[in-house]
Protein backbone atom coordinates (compact mmCIF):
# COMPACT_ATOMS: atom_id res chain seq x y z
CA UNK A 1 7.41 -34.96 -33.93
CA UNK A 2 6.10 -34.66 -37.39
CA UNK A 3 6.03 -37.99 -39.25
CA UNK A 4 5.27 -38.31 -43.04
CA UNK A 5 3.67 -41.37 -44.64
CA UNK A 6 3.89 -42.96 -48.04
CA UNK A 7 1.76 -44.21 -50.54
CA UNK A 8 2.46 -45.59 -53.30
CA UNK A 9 0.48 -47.02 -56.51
CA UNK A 10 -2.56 -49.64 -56.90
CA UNK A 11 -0.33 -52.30 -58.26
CA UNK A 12 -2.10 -52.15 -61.61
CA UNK A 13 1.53 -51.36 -63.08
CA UNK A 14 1.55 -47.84 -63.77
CA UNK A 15 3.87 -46.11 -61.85
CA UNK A 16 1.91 -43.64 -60.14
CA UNK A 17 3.22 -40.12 -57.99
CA UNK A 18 3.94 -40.95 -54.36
CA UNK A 19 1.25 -39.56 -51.86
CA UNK A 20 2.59 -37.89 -48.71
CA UNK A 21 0.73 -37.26 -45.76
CA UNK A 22 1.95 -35.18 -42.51
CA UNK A 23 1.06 -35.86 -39.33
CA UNK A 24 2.19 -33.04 -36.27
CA UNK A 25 2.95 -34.64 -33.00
CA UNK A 26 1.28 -31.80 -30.36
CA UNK A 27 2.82 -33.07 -27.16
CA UNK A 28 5.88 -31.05 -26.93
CA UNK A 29 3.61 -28.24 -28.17
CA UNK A 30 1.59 -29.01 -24.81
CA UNK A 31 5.02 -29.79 -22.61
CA UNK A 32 6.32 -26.39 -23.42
CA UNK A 33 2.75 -24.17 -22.62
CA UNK A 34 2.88 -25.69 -19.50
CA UNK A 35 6.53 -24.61 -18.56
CA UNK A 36 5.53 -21.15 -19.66
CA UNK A 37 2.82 -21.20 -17.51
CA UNK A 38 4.87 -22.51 -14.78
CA UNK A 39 7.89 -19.74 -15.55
CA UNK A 40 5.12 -17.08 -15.92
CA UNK A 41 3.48 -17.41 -12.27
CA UNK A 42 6.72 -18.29 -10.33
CA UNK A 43 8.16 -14.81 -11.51
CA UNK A 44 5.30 -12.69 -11.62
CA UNK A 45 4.67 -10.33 -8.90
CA UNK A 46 1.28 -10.04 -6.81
CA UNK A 47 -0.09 -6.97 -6.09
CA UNK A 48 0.20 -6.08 -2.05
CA UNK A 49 -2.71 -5.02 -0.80
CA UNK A 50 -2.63 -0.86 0.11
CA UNK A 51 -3.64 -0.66 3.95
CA UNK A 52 -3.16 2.11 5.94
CA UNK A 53 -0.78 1.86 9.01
CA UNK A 54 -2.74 2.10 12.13
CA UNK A 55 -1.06 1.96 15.34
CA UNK A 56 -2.77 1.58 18.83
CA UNK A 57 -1.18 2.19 22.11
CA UNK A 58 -1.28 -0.51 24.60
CA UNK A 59 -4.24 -0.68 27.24
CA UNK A 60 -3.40 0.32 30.59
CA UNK A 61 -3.30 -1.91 33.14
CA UNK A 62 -3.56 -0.60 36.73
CA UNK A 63 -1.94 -3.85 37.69
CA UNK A 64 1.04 -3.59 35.63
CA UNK A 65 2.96 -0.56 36.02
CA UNK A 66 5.43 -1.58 33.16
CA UNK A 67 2.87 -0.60 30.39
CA UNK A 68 2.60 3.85 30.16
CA UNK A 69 0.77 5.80 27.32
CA UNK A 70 3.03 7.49 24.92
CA UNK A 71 4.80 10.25 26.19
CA UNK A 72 3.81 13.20 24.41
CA UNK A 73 5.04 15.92 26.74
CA UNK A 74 6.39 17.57 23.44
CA UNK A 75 3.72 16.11 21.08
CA UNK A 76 0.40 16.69 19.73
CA UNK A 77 -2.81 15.27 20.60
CA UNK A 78 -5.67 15.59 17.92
CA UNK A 79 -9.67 15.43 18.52
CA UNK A 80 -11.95 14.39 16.71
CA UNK A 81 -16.05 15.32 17.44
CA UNK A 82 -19.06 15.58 15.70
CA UNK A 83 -19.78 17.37 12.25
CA UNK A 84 -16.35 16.83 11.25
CA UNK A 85 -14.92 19.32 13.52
CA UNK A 86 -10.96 18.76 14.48
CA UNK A 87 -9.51 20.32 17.82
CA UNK A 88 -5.96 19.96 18.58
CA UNK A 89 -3.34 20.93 21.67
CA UNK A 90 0.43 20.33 22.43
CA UNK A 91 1.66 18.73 25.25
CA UNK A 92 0.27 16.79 28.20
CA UNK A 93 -2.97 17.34 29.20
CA UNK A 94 -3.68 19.95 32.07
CA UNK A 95 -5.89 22.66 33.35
CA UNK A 96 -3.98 25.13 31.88
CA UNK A 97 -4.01 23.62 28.40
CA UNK A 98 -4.91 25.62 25.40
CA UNK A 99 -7.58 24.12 23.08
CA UNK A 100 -7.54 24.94 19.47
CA UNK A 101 -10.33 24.96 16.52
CA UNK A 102 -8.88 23.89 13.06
CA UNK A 103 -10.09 21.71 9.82
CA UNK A 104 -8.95 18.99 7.04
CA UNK A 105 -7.61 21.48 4.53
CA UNK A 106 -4.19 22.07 3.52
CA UNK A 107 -3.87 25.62 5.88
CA UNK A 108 -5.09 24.06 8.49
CA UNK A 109 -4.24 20.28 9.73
CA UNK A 110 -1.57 19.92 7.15
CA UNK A 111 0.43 22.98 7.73
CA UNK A 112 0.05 22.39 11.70
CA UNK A 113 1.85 18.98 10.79
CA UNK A 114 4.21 20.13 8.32
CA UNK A 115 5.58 23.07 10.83
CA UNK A 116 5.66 20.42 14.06
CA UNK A 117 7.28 17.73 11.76
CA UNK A 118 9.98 20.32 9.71
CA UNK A 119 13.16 18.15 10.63
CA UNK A 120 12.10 14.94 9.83
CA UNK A 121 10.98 15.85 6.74
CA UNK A 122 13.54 17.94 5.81
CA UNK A 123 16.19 14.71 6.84
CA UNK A 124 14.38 12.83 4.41
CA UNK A 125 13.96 15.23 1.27
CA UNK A 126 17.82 15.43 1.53
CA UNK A 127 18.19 11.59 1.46
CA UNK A 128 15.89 10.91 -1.33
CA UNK A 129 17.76 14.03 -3.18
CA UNK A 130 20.59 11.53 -3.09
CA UNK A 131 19.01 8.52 -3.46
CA UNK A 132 18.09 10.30 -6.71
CA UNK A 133 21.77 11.18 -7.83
CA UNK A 134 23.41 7.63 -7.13
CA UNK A 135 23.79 5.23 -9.41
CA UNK A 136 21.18 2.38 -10.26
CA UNK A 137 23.68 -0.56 -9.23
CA UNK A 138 24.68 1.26 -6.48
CA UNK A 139 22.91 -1.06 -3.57
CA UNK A 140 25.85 0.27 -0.77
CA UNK A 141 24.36 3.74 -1.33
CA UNK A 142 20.85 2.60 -1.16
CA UNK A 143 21.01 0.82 1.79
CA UNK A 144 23.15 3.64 3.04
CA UNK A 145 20.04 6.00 2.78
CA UNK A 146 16.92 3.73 3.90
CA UNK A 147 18.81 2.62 7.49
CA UNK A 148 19.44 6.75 7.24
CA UNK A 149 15.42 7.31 6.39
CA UNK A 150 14.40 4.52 9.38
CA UNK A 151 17.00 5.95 11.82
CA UNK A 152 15.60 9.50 11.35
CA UNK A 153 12.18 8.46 11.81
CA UNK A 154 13.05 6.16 14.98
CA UNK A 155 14.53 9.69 16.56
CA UNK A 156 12.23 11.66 15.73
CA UNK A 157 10.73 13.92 18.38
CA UNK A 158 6.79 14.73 17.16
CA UNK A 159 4.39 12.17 18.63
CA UNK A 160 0.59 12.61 17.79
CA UNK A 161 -2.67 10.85 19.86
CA UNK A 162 -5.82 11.01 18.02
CA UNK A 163 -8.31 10.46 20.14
CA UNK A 164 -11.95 10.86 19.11
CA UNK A 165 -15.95 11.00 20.46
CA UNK A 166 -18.62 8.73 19.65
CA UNK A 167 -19.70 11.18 17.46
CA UNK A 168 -16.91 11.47 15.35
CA UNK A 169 -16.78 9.12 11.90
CA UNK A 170 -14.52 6.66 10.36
CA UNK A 171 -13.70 9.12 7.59
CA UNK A 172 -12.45 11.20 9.86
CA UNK A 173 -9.65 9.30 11.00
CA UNK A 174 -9.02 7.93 7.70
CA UNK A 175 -8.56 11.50 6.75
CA UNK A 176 -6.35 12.29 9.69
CA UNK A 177 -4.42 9.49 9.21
CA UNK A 178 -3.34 10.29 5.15
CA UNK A 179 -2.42 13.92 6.35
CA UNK A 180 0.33 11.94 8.69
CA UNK A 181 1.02 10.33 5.49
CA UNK A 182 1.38 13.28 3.60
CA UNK A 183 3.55 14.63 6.05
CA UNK A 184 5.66 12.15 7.01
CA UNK A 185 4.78 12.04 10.79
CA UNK A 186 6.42 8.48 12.23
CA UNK A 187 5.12 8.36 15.41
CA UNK A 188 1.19 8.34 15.93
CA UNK A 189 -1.62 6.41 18.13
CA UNK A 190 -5.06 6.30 17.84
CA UNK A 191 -6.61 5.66 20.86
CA UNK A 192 -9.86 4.20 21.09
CA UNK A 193 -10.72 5.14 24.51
CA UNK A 194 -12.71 8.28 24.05
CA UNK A 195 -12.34 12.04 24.75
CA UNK A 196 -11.29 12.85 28.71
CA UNK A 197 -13.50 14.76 30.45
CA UNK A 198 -11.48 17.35 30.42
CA UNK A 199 -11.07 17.49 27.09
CA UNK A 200 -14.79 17.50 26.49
CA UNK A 201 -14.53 20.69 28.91
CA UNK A 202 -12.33 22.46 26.97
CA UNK A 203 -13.67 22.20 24.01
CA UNK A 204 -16.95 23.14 25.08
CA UNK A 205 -15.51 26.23 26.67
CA UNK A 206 -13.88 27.10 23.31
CA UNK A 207 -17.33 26.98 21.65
CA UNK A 208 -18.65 29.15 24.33
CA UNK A 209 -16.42 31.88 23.62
């Protein structure tokens, strides 16, 4: 607290103006800065780091028949080799399997995606349309729409493997991986096993045509 001292004459009898001097007590000053500081961190918010979601099946165990790969009977299973080339085909793997050339660009991988993956994404444009007409306050209505958004993606049907050669870089999949982004795709492995060796046929007889 601020405290003021006197002072008065010499005693020589004149009657002299009274000297004040203030002093300024700093340590509530110092008290307070430090419950700023203290209000300040407890309520801030950290940045979250931005990782990408990876997912990796399971390693089968010819012991344990408990643990199968993903189904993808109905799915899509994407390969990636050398020189940044992309090959993809649907369904399980078989002799009679079709083997297709595409690329990274928007006509190619992301259009594949965005035809296989057309319900789910339509489903969730809808809810985040209404997400976008409810009120701010209105939490029932939120929550309403994300178990929606999760119970969508839980049921949806398009699984994708991305499997890839030796050859094939990190980029690659990183790149792969934001086109799933981009197109909402829920369900997807990448498997670090390696091309099958009939995969490595097929696409060998693709280049030979």
């Amino acid at each position: 607290m601020a405290q003021i001292q006197e002072s008065g004459g010499q005693g020589d009898g004149k009657k002299r103006a009274k000297k004040q001097s203030t002093q300024v007590d700093m340590t509530p000053l110092v008290d307070l800065a430090f419950l700023l500081l203290t209000f300040f961190v407890l309520t801030s918010t950290f940045s979250k780091p931005k990782v990408l979601r990876m997912i990796f099946p399971e390693k089968l165990e010819k012991d344990n028949p408990n643990v199968k790969p993903p189904e993808v009977k109905n799915g899509l299973t994407i390969l990636l080799t050398e020189n940044d080339q992309i090959y993809y085909y649907n369904g399980a793997l078989n002799k009679e399997t079709e083997m297709i050339r595409t690329d990274y660009t928007k006509k190619g991988l992301r259009s594949i995606l965005v035809e296989r993956n057309a319900p789910l994404i339509d489903k969730l444009k809808k809810l985040q349309i209404e997400l976008g007409k409810a009120n701010e306050n209105d939490t029932a209505t939120k929550n309403r729409v994300e178990r929606e958004a999760k119970e969508a993606q839980i049921a949806s049907k398009l699984v994708v493997l991305v499997k890839h050669s030796k050859d094939a870089t990190y980029e690659n999949v990183i790149d792969v991986v934001d086109e799933f982004l981009i197109t909402q795709v829920a369900k997807y492995f990448v498997v670090d096993e390696g091309l099958d060796p009939m995969e490595e046929e097929l696409i060998k007889n693709l280049e030979n045509e």
